[in-house]
N, C-alpha and C. Protein backbone atom coordinates (compact mmCIF):
# COMPACT_ATOMS: atom_id res chain seq x y z
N UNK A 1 129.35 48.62 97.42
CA UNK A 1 130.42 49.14 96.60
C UNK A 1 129.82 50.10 95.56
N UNK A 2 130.47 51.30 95.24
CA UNK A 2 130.13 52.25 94.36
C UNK A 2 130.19 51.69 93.04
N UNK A 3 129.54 52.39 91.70
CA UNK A 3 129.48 51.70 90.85
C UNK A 3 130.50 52.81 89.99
N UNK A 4 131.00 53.85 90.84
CA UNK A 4 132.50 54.84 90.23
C UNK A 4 133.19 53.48 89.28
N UNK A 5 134.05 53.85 88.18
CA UNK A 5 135.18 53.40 87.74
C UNK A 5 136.05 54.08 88.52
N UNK A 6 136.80 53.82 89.51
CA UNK A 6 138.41 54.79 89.47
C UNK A 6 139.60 54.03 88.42
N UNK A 7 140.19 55.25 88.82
CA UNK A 7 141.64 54.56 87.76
C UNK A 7 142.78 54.27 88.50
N UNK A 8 143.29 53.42 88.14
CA UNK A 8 145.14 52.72 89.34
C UNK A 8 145.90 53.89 89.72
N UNK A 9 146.18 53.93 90.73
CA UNK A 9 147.29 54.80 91.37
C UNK A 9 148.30 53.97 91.68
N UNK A 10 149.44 54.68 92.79
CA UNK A 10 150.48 53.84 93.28
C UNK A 10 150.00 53.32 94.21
N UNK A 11 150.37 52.05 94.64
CA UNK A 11 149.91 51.23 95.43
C UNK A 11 149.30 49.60 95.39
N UNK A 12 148.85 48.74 95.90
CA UNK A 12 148.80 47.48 95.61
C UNK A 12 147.37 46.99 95.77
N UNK A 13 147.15 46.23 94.80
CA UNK A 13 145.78 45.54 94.58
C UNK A 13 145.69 44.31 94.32
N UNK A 14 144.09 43.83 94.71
CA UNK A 14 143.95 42.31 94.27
C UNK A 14 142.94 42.35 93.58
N UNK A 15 142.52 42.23 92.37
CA UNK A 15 141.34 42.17 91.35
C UNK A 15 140.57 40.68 91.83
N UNK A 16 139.22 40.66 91.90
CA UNK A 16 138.96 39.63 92.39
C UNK A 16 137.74 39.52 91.26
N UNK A 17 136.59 38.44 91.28
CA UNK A 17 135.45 38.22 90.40
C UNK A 17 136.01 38.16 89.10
N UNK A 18 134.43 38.46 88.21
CA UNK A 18 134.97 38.12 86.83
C UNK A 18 135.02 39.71 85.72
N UNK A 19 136.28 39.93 85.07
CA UNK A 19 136.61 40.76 84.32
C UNK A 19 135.27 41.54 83.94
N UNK A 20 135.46 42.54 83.30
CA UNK A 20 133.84 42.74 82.68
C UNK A 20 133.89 44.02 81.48
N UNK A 21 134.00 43.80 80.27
CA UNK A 21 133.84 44.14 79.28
C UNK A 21 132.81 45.79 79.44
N UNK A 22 133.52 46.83 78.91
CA UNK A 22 132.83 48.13 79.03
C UNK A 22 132.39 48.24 77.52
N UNK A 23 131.04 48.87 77.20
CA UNK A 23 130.99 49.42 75.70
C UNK A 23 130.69 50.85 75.86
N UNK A 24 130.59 51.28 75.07
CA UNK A 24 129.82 52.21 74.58
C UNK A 24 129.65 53.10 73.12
N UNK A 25 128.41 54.10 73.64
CA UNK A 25 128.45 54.64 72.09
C UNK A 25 129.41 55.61 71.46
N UNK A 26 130.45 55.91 72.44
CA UNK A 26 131.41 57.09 71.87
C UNK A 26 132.61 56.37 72.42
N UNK A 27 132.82 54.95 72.48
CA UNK A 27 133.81 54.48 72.70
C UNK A 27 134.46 53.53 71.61
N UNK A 28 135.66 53.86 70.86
CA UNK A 28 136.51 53.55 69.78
C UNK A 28 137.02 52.09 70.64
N UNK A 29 137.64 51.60 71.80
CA UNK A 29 138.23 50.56 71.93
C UNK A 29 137.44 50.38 73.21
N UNK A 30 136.93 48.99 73.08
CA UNK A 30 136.46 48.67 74.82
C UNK A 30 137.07 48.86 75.67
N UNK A 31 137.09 48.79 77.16
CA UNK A 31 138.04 48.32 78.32
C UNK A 31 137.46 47.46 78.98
N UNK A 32 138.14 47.36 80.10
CA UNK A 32 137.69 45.78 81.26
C UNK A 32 137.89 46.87 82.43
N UNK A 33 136.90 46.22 83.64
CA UNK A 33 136.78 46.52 84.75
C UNK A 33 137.02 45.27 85.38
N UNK A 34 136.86 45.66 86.63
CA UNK A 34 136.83 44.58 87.52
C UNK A 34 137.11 45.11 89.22
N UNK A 35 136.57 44.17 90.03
CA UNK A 35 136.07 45.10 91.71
C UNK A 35 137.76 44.68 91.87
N UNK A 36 138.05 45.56 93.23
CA UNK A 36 139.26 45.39 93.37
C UNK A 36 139.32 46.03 94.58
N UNK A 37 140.64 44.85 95.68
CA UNK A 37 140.74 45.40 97.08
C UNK A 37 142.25 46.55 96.84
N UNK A 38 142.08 47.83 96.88
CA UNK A 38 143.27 48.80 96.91
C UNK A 38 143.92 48.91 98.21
N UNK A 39 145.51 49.17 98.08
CA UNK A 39 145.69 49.70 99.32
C UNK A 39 146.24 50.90 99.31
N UNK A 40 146.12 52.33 99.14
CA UNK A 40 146.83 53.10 98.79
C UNK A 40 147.01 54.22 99.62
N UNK A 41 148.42 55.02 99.79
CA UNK A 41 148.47 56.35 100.92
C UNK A 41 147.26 57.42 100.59
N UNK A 42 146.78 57.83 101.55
CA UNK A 42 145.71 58.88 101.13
C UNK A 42 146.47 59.87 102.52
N UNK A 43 146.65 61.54 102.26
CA UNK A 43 146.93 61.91 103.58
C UNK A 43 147.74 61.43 104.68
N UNK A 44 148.99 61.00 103.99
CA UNK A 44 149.99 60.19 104.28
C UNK A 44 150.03 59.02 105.75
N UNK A 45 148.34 58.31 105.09
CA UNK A 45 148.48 56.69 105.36
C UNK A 45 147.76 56.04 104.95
N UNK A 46 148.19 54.56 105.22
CA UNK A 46 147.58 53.65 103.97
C UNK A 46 146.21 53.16 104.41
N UNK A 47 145.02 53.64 103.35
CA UNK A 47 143.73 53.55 102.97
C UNK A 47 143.91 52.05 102.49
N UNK A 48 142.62 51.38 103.01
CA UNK A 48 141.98 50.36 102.22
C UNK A 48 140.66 50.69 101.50
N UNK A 49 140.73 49.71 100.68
CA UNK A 49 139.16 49.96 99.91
C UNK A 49 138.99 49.15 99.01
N UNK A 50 137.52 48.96 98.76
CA UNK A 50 136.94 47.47 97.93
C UNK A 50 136.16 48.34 96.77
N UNK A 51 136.22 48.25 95.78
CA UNK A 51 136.11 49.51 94.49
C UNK A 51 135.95 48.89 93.52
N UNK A 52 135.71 49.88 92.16
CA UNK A 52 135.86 48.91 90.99
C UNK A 52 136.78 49.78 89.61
N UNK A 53 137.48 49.44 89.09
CA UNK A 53 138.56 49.86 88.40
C UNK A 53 139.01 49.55 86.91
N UNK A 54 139.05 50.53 86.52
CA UNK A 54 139.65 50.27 84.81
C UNK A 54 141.33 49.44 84.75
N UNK A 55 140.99 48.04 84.62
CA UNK A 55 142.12 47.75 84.66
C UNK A 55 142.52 47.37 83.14
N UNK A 56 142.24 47.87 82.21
CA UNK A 56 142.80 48.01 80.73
C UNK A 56 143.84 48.23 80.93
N UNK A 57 144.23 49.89 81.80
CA UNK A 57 145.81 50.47 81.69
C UNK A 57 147.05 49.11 81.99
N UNK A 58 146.55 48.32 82.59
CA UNK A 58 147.54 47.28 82.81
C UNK A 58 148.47 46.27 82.23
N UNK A 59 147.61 46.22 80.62
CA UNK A 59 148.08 45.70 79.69
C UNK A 59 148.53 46.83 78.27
N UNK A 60 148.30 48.02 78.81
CA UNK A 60 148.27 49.04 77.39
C UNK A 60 149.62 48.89 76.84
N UNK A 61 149.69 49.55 75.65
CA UNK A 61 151.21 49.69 74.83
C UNK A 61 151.92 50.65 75.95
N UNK A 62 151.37 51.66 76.34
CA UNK A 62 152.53 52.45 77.13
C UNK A 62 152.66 52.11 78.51
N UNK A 63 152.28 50.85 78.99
CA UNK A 63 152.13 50.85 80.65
C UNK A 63 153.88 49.36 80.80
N UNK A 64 153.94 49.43 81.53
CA UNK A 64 155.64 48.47 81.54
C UNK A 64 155.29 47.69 82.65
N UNK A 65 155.59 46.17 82.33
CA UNK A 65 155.14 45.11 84.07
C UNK A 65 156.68 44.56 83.88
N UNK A 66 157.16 45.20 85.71
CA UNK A 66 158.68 44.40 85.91
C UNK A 66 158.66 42.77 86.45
N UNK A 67 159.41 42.93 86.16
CA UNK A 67 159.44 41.30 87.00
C UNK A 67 161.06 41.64 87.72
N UNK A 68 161.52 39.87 87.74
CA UNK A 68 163.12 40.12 88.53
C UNK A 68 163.85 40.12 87.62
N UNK A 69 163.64 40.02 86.29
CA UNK A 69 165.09 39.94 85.48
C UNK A 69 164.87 41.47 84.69
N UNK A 70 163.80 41.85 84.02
CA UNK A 70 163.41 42.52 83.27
C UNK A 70 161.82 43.33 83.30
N UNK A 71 162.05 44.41 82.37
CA UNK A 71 160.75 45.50 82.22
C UNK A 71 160.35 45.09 80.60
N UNK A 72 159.21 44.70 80.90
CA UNK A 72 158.41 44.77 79.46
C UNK A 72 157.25 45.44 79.21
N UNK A 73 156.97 45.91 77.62
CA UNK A 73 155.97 46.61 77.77
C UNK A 73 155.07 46.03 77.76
N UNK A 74 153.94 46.39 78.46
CA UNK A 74 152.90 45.29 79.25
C UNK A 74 152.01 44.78 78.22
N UNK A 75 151.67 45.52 76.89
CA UNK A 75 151.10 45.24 75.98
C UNK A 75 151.52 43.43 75.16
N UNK A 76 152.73 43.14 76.19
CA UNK A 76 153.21 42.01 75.08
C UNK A 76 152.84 40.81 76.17
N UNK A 77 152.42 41.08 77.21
CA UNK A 77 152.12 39.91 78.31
C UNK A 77 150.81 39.27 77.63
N UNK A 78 149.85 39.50 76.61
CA UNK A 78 148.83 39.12 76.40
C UNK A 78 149.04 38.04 75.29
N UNK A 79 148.05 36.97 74.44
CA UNK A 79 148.59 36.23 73.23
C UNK A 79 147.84 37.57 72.54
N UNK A 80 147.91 37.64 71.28
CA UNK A 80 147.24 38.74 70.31
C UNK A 80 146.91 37.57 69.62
N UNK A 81 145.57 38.38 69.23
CA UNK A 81 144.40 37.39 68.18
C UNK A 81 145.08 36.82 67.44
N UNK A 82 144.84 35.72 66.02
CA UNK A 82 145.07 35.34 65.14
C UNK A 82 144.58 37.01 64.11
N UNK A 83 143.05 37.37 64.44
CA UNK A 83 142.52 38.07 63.50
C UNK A 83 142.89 39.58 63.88
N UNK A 84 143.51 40.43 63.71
CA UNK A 84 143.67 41.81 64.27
C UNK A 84 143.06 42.51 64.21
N UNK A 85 142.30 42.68 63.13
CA UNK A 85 141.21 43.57 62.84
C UNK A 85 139.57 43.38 63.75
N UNK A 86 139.95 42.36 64.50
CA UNK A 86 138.85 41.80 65.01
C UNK A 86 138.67 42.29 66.46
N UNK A 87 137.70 42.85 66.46
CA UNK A 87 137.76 43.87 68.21
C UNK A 87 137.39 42.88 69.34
N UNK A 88 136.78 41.95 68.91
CA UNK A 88 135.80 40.82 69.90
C UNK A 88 136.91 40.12 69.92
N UNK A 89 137.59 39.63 68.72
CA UNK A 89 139.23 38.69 69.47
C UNK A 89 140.20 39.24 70.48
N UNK A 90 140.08 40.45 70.27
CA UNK A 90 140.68 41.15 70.90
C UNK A 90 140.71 41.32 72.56
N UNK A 91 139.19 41.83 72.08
CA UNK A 91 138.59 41.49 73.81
C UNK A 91 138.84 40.45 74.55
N UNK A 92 138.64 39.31 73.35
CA UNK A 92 138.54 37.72 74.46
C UNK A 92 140.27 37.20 75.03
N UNK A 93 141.41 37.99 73.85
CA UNK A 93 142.58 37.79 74.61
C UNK A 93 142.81 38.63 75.78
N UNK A 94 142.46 39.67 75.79
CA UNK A 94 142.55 40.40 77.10
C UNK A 94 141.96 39.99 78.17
N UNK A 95 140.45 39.13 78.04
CA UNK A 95 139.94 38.81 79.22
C UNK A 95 140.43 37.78 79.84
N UNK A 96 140.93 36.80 78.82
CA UNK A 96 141.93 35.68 79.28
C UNK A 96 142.68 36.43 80.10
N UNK A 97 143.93 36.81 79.87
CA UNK A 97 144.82 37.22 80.24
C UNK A 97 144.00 37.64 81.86
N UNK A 98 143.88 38.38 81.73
CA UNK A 98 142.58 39.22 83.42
C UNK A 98 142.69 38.08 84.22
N UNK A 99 141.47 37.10 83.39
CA UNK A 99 141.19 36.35 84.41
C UNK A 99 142.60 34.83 85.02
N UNK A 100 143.01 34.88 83.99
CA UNK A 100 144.69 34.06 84.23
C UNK A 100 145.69 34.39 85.06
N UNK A 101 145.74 35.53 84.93
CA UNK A 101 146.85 36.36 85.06
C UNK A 101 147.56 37.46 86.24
N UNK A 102 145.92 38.08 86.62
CA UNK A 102 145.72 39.26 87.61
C UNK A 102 144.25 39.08 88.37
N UNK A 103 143.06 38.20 88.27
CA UNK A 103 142.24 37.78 89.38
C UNK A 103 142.53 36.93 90.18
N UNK A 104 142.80 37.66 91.52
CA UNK A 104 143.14 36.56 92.78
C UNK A 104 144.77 37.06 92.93
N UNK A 105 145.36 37.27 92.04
CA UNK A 105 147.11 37.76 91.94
C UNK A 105 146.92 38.95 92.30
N UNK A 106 147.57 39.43 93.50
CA UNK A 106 148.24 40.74 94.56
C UNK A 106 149.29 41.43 93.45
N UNK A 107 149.28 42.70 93.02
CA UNK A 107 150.12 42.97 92.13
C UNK A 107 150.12 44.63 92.98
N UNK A 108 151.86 45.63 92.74
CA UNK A 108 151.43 46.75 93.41
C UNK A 108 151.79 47.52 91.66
N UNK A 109 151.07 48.68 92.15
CA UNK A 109 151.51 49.74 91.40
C UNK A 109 152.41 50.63 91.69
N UNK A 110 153.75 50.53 90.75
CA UNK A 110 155.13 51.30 91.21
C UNK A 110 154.97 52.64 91.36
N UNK A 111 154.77 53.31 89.77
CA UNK A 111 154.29 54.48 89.86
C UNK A 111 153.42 54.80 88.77
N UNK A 112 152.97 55.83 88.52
CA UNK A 112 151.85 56.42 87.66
C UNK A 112 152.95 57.03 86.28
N UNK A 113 153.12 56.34 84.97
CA UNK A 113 154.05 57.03 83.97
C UNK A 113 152.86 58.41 83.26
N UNK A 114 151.93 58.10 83.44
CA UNK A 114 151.46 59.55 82.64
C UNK A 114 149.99 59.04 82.08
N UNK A 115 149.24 59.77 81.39
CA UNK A 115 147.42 59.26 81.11
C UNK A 115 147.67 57.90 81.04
N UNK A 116 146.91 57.11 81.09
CA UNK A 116 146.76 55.80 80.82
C UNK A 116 148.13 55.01 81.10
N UNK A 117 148.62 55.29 81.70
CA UNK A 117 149.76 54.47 81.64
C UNK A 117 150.63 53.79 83.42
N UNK A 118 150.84 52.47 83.53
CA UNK A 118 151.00 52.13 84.87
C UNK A 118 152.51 51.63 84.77
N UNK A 119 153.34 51.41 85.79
CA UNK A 119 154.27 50.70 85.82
C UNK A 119 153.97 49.93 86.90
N UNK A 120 154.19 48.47 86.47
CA UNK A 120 153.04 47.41 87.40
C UNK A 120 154.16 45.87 87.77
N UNK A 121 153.95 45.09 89.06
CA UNK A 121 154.91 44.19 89.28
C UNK A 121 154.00 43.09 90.30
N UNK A 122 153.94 41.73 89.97
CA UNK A 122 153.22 41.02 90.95
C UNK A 122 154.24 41.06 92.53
N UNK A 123 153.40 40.93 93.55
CA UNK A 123 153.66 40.60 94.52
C UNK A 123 152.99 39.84 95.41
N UNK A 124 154.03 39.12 96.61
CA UNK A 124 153.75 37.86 96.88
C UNK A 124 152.37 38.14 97.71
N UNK A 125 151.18 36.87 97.73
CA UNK A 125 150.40 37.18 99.12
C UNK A 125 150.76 37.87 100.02
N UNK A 126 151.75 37.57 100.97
CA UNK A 126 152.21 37.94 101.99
C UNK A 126 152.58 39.16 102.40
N UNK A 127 153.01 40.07 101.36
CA UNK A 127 153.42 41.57 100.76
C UNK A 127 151.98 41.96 100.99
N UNK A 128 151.31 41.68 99.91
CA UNK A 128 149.70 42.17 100.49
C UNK A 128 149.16 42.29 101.93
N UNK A 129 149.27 41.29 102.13
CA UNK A 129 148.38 41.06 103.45
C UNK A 129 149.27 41.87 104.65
N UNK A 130 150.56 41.89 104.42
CA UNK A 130 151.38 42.93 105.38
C UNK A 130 150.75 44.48 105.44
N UNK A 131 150.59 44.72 104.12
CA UNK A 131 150.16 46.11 103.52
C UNK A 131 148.62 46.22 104.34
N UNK A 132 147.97 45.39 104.17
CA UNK A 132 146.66 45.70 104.54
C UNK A 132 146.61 45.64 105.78
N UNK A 133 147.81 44.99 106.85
CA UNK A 133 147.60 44.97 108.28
C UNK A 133 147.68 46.53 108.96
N UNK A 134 148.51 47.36 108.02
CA UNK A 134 149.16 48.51 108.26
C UNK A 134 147.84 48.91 107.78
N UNK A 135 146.83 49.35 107.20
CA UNK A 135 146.17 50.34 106.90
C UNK A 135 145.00 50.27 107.38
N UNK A 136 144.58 51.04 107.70
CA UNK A 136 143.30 51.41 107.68
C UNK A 136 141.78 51.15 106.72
N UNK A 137 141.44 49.72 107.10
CA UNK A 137 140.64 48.67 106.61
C UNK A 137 138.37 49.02 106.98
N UNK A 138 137.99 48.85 106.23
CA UNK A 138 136.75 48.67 106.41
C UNK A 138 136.34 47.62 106.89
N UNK A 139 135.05 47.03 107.61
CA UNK A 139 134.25 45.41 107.61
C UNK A 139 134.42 45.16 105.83
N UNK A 140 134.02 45.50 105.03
CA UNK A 140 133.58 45.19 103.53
C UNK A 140 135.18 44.62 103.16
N UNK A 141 136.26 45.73 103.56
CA UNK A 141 137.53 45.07 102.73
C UNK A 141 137.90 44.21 103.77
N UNK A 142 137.54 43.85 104.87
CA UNK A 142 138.02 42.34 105.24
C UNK A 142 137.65 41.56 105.08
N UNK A 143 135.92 41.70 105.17
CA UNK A 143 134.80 40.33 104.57
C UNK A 143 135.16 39.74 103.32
N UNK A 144 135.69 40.60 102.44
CA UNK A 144 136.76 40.56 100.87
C UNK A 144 137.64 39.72 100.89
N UNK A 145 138.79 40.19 101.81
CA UNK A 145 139.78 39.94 101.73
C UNK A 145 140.21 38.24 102.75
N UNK A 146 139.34 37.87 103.60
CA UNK A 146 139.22 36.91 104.20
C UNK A 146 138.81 35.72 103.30
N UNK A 147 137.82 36.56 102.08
CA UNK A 147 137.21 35.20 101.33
C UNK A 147 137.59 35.11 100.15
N UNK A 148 138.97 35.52 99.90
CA UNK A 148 139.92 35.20 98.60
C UNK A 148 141.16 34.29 98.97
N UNK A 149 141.40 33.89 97.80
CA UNK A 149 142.66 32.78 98.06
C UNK A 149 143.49 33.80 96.69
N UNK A 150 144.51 34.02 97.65
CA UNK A 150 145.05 34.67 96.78
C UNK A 150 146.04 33.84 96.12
N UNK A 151 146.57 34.08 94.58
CA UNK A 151 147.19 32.75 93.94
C UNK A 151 148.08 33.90 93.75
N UNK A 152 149.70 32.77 94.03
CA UNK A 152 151.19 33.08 93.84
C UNK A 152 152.11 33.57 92.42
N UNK A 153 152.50 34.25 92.31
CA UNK A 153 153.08 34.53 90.65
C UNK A 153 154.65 34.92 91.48
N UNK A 154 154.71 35.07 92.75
CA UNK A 154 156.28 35.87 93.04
C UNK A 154 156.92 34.89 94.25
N UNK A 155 157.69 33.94 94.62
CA UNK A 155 158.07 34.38 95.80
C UNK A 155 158.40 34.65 97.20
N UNK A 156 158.77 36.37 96.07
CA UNK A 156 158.83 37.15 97.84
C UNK A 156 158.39 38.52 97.12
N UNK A 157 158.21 39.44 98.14
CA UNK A 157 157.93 40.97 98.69
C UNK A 157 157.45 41.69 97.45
């Protein structure tokens, strides 16, 4: 697997392993990565691929996760620190959330709202694994995808 960050497009993923905290020296707010099986149209058909991805946008103030009743802005799916000012509390509610929330959970991406920003919805195993029968798969994204248990948040489709 490349050690690229890409960033979410439309299409559906399963974040798998453990979250992983980005720093740096010209960086004002951390993010989280994490490897991830994509399935997305490339050249109008569906690509697989085992990658690794900025999945910050998923929880940002401007990104929205639907569910069946309602759209919220995704920023509020997380607990927020006790301490606000505190960047490391910060971090550690977000990684919760990651690893609770969206490792092992099949979620697609609706569409792309603009820089940094996703409109995002879990979907069931089964939705996944349909998606990936249709596309065009590597050995690596099946050896992947064979040795995850993917956990339920929906369902259906």
């Amino acid at each position: 697997m490349t050690t690229t960050i890409h960033q979410l497009t439309k299409g559906k993923y399963v974040f798998f392993g453990t979250p992983e905290q980005q720093q740096g020296e010209n960086l004002l707010v951390p993010y989280f990565t994490a490897s991830g099986l994509s399935i997305t149209e490339e050249d109008g058909a569906l690509s697989a691929k085992v990658q690794l991805f900025d999945i910050s946008n998923l929880i940002s103030k401007r990104s929205v996760y639907v569910d069946s009743q309602r759209s919220l802005e995704a920023h509020k799916l997380y607990t927020w620190p006790a301490k606000l000012g505190d960047p490391n509390a910060w971090a550690e509610s977000k990684r919760i959330f990651f690893e609770d929330h969206l490792i092992d959970h099949p979620i697609e991406i609706l569409f792309e709202l603009g820089e940094a920003q996703v409109s995002w919805k879990h979907i069931s195993p089964e939705a996944f694994s349909e998606a990936s029968a249709m596309a065009s798969t590597s050995p690596e994204f099946k050896a992947v995808e064979t040795s995850l248990v993917l956990k339920r948040k929906v369902t259906e489709g």
